[in-house]
N, C-alpha and C. Protein backbone atom coordinates (compact mmCIF):
# COMPACT_ATOMS: atom_id res chain seq x y z
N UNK A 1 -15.33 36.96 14.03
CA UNK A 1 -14.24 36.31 13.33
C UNK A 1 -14.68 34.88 12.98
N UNK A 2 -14.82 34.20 11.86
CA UNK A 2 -15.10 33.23 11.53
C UNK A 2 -14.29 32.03 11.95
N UNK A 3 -14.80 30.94 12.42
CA UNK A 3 -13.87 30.00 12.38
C UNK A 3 -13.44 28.95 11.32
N UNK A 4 -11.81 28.84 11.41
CA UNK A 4 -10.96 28.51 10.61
C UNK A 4 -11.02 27.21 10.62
N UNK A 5 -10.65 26.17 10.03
CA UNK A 5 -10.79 24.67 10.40
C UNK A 5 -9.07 24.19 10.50
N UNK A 6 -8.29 24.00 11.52
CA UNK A 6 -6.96 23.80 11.39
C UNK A 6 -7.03 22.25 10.93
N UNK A 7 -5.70 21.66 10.46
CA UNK A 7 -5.82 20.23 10.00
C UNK A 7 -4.91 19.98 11.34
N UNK A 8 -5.51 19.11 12.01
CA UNK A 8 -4.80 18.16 13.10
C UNK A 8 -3.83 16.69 12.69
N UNK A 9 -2.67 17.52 13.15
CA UNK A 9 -1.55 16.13 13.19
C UNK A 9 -1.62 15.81 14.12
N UNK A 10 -1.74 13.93 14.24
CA UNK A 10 -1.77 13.08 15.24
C UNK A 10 -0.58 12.77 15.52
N UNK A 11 -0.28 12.49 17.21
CA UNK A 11 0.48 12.54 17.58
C UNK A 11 1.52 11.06 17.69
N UNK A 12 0.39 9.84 17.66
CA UNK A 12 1.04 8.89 17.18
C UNK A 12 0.06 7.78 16.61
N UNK A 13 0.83 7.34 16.09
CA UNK A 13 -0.12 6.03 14.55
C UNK A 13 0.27 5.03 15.15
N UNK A 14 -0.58 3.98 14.67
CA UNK A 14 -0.03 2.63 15.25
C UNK A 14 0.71 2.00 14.05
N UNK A 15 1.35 0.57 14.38
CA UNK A 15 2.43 -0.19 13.56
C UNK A 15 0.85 -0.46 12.07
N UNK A 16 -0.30 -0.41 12.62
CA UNK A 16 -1.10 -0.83 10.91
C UNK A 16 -1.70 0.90 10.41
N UNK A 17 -1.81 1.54 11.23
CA UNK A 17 -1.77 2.79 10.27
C UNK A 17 -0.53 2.97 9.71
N UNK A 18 0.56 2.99 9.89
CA UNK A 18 1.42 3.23 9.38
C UNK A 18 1.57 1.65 7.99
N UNK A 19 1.61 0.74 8.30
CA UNK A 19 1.39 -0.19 7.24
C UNK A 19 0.91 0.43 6.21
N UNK A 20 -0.94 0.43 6.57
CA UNK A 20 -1.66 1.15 5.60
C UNK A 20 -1.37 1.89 4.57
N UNK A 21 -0.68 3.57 5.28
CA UNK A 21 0.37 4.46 4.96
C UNK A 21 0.77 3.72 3.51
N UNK A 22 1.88 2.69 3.54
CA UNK A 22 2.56 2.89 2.56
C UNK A 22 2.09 1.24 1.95
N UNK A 23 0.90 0.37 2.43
CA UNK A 23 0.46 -0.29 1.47
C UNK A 23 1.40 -1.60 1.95
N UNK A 24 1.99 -1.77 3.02
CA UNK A 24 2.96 -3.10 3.51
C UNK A 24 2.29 -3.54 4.58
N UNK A 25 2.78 -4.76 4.69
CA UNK A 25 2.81 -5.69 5.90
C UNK A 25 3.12 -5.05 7.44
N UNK A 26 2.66 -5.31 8.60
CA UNK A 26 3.49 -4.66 9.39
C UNK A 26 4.57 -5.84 9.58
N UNK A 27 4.64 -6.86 9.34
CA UNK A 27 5.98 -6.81 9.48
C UNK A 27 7.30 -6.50 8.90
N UNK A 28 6.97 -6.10 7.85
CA UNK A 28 8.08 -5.30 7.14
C UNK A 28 8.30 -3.94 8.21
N UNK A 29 6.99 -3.41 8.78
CA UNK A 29 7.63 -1.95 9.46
C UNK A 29 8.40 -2.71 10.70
N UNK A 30 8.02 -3.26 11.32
CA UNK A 30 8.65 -3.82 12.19
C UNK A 30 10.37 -4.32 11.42
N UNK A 31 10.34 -5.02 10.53
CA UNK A 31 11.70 -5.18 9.84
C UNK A 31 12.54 -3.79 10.31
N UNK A 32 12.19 -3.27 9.37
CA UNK A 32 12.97 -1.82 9.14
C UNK A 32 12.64 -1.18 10.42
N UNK A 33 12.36 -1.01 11.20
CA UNK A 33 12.39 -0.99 13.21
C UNK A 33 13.70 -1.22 13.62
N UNK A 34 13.43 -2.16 12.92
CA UNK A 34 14.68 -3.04 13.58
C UNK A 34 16.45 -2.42 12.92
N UNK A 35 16.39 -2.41 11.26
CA UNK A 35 17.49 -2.12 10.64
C UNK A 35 17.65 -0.78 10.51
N UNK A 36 16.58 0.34 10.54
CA UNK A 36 17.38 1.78 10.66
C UNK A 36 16.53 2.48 12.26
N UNK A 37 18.17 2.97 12.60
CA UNK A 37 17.97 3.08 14.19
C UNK A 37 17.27 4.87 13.94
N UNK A 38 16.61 5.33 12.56
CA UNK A 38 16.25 6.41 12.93
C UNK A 38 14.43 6.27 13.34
N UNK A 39 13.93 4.97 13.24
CA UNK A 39 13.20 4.87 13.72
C UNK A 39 12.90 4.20 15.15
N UNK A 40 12.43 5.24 15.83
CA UNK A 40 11.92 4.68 17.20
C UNK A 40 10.97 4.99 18.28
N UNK A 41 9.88 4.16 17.64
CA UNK A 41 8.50 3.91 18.37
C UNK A 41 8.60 4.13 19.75
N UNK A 42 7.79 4.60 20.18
CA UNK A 42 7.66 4.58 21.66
C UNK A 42 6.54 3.25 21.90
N UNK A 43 6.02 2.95 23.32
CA UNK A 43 5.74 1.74 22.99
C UNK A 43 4.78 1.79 24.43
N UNK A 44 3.33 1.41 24.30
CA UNK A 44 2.72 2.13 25.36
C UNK A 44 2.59 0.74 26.53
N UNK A 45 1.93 0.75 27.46
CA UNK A 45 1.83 -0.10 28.59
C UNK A 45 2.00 -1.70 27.89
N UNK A 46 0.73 -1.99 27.16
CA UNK A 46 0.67 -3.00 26.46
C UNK A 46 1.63 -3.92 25.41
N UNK A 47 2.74 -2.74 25.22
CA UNK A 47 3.78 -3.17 24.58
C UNK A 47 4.05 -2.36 22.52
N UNK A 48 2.42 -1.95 22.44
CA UNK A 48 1.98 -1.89 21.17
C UNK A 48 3.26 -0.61 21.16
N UNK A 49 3.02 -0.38 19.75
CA UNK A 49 4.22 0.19 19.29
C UNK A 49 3.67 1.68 18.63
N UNK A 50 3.34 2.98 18.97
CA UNK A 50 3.46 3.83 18.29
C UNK A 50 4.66 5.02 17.89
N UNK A 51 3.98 5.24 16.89
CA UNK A 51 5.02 5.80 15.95
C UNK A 51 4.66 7.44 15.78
N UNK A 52 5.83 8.39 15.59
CA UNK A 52 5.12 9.65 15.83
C UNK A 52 5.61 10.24 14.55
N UNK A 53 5.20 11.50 14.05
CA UNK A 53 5.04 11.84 12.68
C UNK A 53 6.46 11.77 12.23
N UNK A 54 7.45 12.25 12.85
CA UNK A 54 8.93 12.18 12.97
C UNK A 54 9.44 10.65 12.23
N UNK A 55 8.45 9.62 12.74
CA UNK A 55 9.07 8.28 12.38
C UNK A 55 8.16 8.01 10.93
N UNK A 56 7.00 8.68 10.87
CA UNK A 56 6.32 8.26 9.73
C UNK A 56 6.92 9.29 8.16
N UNK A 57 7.65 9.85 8.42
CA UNK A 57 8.75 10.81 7.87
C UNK A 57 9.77 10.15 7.46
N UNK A 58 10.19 9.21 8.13
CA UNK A 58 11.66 8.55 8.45
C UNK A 58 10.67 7.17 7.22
N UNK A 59 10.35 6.91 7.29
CA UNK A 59 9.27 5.47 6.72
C UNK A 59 9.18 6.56 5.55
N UNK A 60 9.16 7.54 5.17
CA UNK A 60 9.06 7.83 3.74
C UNK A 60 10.37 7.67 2.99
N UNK A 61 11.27 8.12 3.86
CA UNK A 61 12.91 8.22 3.09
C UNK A 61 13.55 6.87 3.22
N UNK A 62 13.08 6.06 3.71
CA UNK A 62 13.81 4.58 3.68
C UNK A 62 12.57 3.81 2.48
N UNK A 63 11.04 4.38 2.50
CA UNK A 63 10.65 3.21 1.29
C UNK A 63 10.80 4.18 0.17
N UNK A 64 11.32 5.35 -0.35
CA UNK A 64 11.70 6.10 -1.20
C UNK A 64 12.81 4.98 -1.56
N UNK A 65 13.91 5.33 -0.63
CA UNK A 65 15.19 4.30 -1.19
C UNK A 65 14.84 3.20 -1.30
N UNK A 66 14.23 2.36 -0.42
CA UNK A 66 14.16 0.58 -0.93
C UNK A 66 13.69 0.26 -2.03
N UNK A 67 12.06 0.87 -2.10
CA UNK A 67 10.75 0.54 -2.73
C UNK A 67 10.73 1.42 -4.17
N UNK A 68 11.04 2.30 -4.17
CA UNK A 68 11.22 3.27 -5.70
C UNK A 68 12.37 3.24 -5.90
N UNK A 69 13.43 3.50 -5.38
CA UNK A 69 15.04 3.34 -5.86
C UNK A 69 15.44 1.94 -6.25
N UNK A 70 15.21 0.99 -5.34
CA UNK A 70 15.67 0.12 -5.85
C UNK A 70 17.00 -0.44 -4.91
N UNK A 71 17.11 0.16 -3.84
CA UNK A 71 18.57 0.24 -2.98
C UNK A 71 18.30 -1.13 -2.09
N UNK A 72 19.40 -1.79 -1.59
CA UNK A 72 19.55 -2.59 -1.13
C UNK A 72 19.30 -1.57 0.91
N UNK A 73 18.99 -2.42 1.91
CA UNK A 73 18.78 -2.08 3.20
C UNK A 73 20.36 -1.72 3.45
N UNK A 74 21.43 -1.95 3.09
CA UNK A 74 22.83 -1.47 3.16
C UNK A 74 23.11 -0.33 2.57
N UNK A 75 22.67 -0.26 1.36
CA UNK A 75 22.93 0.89 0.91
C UNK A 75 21.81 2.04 1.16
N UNK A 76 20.55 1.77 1.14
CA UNK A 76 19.73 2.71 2.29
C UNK A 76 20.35 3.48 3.62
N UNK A 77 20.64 2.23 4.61
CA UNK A 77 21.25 2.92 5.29
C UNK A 77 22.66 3.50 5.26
N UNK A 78 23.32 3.18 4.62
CA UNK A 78 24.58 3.99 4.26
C UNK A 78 24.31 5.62 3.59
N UNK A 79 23.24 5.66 2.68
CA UNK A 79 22.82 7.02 2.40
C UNK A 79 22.21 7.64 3.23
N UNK A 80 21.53 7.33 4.38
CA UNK A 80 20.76 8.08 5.86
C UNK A 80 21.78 8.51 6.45
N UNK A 81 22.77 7.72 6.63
CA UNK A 81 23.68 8.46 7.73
C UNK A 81 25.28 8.65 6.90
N UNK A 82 25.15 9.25 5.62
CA UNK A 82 26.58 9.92 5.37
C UNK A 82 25.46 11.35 4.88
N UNK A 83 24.59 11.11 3.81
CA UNK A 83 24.08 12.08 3.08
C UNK A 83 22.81 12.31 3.68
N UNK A 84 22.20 12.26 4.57
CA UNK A 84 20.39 12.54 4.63
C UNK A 84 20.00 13.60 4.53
N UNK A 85 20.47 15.16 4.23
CA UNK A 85 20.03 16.15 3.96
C UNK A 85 19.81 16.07 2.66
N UNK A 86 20.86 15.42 1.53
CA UNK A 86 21.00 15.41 0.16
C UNK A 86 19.47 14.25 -0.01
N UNK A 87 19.70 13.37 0.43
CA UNK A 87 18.21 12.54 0.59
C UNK A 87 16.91 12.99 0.70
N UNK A 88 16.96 13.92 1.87
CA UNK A 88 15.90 14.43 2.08
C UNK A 88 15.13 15.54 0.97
N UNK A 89 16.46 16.16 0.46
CA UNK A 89 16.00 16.77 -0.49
C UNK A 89 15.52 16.13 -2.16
N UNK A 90 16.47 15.28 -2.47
CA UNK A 90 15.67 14.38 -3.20
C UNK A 90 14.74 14.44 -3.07
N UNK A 91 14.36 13.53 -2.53
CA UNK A 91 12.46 12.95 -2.04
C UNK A 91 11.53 14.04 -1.47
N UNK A 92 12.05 14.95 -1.73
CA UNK A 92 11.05 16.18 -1.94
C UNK A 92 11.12 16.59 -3.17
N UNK A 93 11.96 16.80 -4.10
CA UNK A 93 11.56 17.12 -5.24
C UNK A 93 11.09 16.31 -5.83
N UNK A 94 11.43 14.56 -5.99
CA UNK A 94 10.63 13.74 -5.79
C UNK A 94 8.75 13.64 -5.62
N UNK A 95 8.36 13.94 -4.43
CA UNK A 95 7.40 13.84 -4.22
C UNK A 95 6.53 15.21 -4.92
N UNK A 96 7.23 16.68 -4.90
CA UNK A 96 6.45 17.77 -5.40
C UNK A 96 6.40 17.72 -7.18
N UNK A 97 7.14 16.34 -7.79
CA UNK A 97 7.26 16.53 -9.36
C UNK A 97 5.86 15.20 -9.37
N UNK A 98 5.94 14.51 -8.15
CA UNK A 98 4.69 13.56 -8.43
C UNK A 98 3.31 14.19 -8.41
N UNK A 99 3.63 15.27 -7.57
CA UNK A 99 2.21 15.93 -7.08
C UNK A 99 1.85 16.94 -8.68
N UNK A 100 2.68 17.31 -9.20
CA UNK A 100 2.92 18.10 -10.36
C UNK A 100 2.36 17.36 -11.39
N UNK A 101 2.89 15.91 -11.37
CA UNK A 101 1.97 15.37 -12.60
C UNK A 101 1.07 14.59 -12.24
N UNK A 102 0.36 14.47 -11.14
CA UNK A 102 -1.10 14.22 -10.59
C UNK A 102 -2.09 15.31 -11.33
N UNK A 103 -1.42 16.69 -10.91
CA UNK A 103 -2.47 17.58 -11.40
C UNK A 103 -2.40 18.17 -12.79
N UNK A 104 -1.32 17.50 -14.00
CA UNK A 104 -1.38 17.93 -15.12
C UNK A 104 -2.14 16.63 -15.61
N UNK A 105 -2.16 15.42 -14.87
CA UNK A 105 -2.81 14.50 -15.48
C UNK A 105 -4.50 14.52 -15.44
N UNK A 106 -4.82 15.15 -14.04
CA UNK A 106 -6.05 15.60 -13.76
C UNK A 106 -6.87 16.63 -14.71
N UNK A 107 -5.62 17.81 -15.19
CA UNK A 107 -6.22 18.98 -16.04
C UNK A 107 -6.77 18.02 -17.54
N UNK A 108 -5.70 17.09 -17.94
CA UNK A 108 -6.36 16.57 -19.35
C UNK A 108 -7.39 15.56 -19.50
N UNK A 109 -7.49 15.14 -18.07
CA UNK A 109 -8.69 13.98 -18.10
C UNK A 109 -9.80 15.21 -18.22
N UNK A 110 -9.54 16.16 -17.07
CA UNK A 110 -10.74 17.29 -17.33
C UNK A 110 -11.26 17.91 -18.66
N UNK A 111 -9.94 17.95 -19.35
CA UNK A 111 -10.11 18.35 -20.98
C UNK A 111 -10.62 17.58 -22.41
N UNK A 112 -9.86 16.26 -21.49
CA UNK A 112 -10.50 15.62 -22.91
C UNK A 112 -12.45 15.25 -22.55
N UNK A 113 -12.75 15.65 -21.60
CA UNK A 113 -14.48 15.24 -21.11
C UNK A 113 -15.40 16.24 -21.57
C-alpha cells in the first residue's frame, strides 16, 4: 500500500503566525483578543499566547467584517453574536468565489502565453 502524505493541522500558532496569516500587526490581534470574546488563546507557562485553528477561523470572520466589509468593531460584533451562521456562510461563498477567480485568472494568463 503506498504511502499517502496527510496535510497536518497545527495545533496552535503563535500571536505572529497568526499576524503573518492575515498581513497585521500583532497588536491589532491582540486588539481584537480583547473585543470579540470568541477568541481565546490559551497561554503557555511563559505567558505567550497561542491560538488554535478554532481561533484562527474566528480571525477570518471578524477581518472579513472589519477589513473587506468595511464594519465598524460594533457592528462586527453585533453580527457574530445575533447572525454567525448567516456570516459564516457568507465568507464562504466569499472566499470559494475568490478562489474561483484566482483560477479563471490563472487559465488566461496561461492563454494569453
Amino acid at each position: 500500500m503506498p504511502y499517502k502524505e496527510q496535510k497536518v493541522e497545527r495545533l496552535f500558532y503563535s500571536i505572529g503566525e497568526v499576524a503573518d496569516m492575515f498581513k497585521v500587526n500583532t497588536s491589532l490581534i491582540r486588539f481584537w483578543e480583547k473585543e470579540f470574546d470568541i477568541i481565546k488563546p490559551q497561554k503557555n507557562k511563559k505567558g505567550n499566547r497561542l491560538f488554535t485553528p478554532k481561533d484562527v477561523e474566528n480571525f477570518h470572520l471578524i477581518y472579513h467584517l472589519v477589513k473587506e466589509k468595511g464594519m465598524t468593531l460594533k457592528g462586527a460584533q453585533k453580527k457574530l453574536k445575533e447572525n454567525r451562521e448567516d456570516t459564516i456562510n457568507n465568507f464562504e461563498v466569499v472566499s470559494k468565489l475568490k478562489d474561483i477567480r484566482e483560477l479563471l485568472v490563472s487559465v488566461l494568463d496561461n492563454l494569453e502565453d
